[in-house]
Each structure stands twice: as structure tokens, then as C-alpha cells.
N, C-alpha and C. Protein backbone atom coordinates (compact mmCIF):
# COMPACT_ATOMS: atom_id res chain seq x y z
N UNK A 1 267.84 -301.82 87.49
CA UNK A 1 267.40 -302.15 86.15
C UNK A 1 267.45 -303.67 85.96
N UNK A 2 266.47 -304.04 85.52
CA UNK A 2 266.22 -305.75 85.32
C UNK A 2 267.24 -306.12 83.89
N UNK A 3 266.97 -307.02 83.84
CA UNK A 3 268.26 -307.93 82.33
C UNK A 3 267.12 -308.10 81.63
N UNK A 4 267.57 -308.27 80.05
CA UNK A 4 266.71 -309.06 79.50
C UNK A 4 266.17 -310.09 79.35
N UNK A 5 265.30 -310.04 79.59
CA UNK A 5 264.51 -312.00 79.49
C UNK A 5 264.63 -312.38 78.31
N UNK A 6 264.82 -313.73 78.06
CA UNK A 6 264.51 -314.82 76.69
C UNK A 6 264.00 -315.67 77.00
N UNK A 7 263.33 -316.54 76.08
CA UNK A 7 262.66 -317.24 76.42
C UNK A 7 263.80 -318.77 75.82
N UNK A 8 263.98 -319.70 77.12
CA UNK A 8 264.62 -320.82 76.55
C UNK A 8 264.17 -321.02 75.06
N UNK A 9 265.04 -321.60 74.25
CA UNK A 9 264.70 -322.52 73.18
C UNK A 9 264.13 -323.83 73.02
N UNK A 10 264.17 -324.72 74.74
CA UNK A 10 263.98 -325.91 74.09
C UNK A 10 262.43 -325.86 74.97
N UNK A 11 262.54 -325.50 76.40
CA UNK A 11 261.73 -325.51 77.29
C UNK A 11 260.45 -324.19 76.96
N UNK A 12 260.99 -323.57 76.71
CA UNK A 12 260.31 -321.92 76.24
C UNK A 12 260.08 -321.11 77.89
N UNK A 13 261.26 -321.11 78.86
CA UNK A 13 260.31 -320.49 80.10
C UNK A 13 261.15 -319.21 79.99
N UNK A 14 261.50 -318.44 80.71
CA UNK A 14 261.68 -317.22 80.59
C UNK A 14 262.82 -317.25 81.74
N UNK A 15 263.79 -316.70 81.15
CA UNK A 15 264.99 -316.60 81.42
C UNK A 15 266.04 -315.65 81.33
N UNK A 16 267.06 -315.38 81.86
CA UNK A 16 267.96 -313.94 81.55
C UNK A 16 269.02 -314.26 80.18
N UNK A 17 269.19 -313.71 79.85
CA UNK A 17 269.49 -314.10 78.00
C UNK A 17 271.26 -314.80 78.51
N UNK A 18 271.16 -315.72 77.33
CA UNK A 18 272.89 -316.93 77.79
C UNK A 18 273.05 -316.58 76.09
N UNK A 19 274.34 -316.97 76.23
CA UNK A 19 274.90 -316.97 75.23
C UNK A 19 274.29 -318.83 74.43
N UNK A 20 273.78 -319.46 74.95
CA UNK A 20 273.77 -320.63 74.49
C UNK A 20 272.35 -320.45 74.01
N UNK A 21 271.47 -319.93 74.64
CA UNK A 21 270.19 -319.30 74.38
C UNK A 21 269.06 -320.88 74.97
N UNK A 22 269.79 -321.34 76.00
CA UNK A 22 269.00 -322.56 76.74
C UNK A 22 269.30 -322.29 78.68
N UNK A 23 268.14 -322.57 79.18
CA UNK A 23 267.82 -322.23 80.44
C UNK A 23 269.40 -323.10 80.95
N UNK A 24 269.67 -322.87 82.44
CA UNK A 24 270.75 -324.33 83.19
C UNK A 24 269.87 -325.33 82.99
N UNK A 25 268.82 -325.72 83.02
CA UNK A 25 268.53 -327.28 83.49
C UNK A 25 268.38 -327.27 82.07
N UNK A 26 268.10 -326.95 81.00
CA UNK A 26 268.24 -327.43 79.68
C UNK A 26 269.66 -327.60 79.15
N UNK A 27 270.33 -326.57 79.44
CA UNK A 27 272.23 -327.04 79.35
C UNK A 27 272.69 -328.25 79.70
N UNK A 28 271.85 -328.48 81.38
CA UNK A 28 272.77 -329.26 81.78
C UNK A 28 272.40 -330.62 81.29
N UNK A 29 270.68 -330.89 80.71
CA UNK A 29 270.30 -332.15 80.34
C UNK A 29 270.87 -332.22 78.99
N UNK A 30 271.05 -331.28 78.05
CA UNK A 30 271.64 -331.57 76.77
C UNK A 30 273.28 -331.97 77.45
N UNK A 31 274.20 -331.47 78.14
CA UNK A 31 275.36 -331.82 78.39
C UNK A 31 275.43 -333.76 78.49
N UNK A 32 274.43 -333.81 79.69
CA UNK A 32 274.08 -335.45 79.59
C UNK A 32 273.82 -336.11 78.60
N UNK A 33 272.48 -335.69 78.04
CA UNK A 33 272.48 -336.42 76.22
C UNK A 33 273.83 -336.10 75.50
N UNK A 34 274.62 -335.55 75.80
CA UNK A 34 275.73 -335.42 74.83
C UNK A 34 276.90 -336.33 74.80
N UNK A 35 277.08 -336.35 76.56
CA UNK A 35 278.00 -337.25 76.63
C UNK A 35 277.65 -339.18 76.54
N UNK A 36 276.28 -338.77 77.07
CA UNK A 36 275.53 -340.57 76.83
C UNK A 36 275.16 -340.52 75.47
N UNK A 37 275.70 -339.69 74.31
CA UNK A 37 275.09 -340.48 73.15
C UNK A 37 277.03 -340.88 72.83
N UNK A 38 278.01 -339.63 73.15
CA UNK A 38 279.43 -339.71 72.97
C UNK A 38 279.87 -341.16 73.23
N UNK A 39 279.02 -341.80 74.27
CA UNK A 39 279.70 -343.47 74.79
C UNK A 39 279.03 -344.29 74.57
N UNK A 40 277.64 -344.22 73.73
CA UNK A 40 276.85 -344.90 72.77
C UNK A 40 276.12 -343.95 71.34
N UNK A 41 277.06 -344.10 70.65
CA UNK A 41 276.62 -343.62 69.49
C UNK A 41 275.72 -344.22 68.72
N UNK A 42 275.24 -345.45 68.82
CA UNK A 42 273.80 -345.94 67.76
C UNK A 42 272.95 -345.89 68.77
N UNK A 43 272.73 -345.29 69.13
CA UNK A 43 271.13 -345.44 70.40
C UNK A 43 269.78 -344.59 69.86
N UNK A 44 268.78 -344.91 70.48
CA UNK A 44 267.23 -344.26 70.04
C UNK A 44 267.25 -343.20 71.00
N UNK A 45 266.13 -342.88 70.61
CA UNK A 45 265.81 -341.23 71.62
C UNK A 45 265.03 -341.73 72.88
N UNK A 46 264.84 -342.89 72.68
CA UNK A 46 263.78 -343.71 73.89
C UNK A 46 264.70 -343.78 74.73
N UNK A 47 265.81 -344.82 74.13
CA UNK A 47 266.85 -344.90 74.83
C UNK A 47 267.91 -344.17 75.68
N UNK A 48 268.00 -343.02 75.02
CA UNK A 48 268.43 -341.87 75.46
C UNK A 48 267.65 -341.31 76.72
N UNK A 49 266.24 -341.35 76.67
CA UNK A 49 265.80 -340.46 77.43
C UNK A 49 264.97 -340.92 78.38
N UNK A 50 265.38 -342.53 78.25
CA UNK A 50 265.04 -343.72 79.72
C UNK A 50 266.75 -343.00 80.58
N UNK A 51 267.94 -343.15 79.62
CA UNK A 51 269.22 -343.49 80.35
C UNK A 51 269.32 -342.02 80.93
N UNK A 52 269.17 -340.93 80.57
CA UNK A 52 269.77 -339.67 81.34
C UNK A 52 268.36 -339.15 82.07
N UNK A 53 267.13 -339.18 82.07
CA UNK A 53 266.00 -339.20 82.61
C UNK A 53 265.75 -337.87 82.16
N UNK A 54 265.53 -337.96 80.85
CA UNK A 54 264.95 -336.69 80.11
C UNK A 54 264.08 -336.85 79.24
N UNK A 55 262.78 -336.20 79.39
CA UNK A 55 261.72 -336.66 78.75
C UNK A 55 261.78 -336.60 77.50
N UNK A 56 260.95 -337.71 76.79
CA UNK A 56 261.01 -338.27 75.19
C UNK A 56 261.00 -337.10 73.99
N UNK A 57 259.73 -336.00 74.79
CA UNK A 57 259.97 -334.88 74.09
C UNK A 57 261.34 -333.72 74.04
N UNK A 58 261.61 -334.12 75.01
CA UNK A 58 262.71 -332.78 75.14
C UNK A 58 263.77 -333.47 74.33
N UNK A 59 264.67 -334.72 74.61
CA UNK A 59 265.35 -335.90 73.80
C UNK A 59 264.99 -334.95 72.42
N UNK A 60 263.66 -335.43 71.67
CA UNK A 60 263.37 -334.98 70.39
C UNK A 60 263.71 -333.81 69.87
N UNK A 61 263.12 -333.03 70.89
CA UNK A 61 263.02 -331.49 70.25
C UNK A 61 264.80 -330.73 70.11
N UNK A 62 265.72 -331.63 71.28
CA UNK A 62 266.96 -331.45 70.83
C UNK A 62 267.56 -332.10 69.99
N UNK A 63 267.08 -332.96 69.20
CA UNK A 63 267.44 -333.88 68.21
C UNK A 63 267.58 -333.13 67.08
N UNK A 64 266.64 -332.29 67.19
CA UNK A 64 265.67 -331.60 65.81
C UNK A 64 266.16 -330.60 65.83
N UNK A 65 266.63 -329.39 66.28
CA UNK A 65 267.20 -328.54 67.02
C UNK A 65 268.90 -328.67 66.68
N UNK A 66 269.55 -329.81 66.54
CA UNK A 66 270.80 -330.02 66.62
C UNK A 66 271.50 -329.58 67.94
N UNK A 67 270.70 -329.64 68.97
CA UNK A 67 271.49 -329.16 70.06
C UNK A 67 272.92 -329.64 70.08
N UNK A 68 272.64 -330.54 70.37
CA UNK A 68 273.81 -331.47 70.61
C UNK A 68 274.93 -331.57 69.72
């Protein structure tokens, strides 16, 4: 019997359901934005997402989202 699929929240791909309700590579890039905003707290989303190498949109859409 297969698991249930979800579809990430930030990425939308299809995935076996987490309690966080975000794929690993979306965990693990919000973990990075989390801790690089934790050791610069006034920074842009540009900035953010030159320094952990996560694209401008994804940066955003977890902005918006409150991932973090």
C-alpha cells in the first residue's frame, strides 16, 4: 500500500505527507534562510537568496508564508 502524497507548500511537487508539510530540500533551504537571517537580522530577500543560494522566489514565497 502506497502513503499519502501532498503536495509541498512552497515548491508544490508531490511528496509523502511531513508533519512540516514542506518537501527535504524545502526544509532544508528554509533551515538555511533561518539561520542566515538569525546572524543577520536586517537583510533583503535579495540578499538572502544571493547568501544561501535560494532562488528570489522561493526567499519570497517563504517570507509570505511565515515559514521561517
Amino acid at each position: 500500500m502506497q502513503g499519502i502524497l501532498k503536495k509541498c507548500r512552497l515548491c508544490k511537487i508531490e511528496m509523502k505527507t511531513s508533519p512540516f508539510a514542506m518537501c527535504d530540500t524545502c526544509l532544508m533551504e528554509s533551515n538555511l534562510i533561518k539561520n542566515y537571517i538569525i546572524k543577520h537580522p536586517h537583510v533583503s530577500i535579495e540578499q538572502i537568496s544571493v547568501a544561501t543560494n535560494v532562488p528570489y522566489e522561493k526567499v519570497q514565497c517563504m517570507v509570505k508564508l511565515g515559514v521561517n
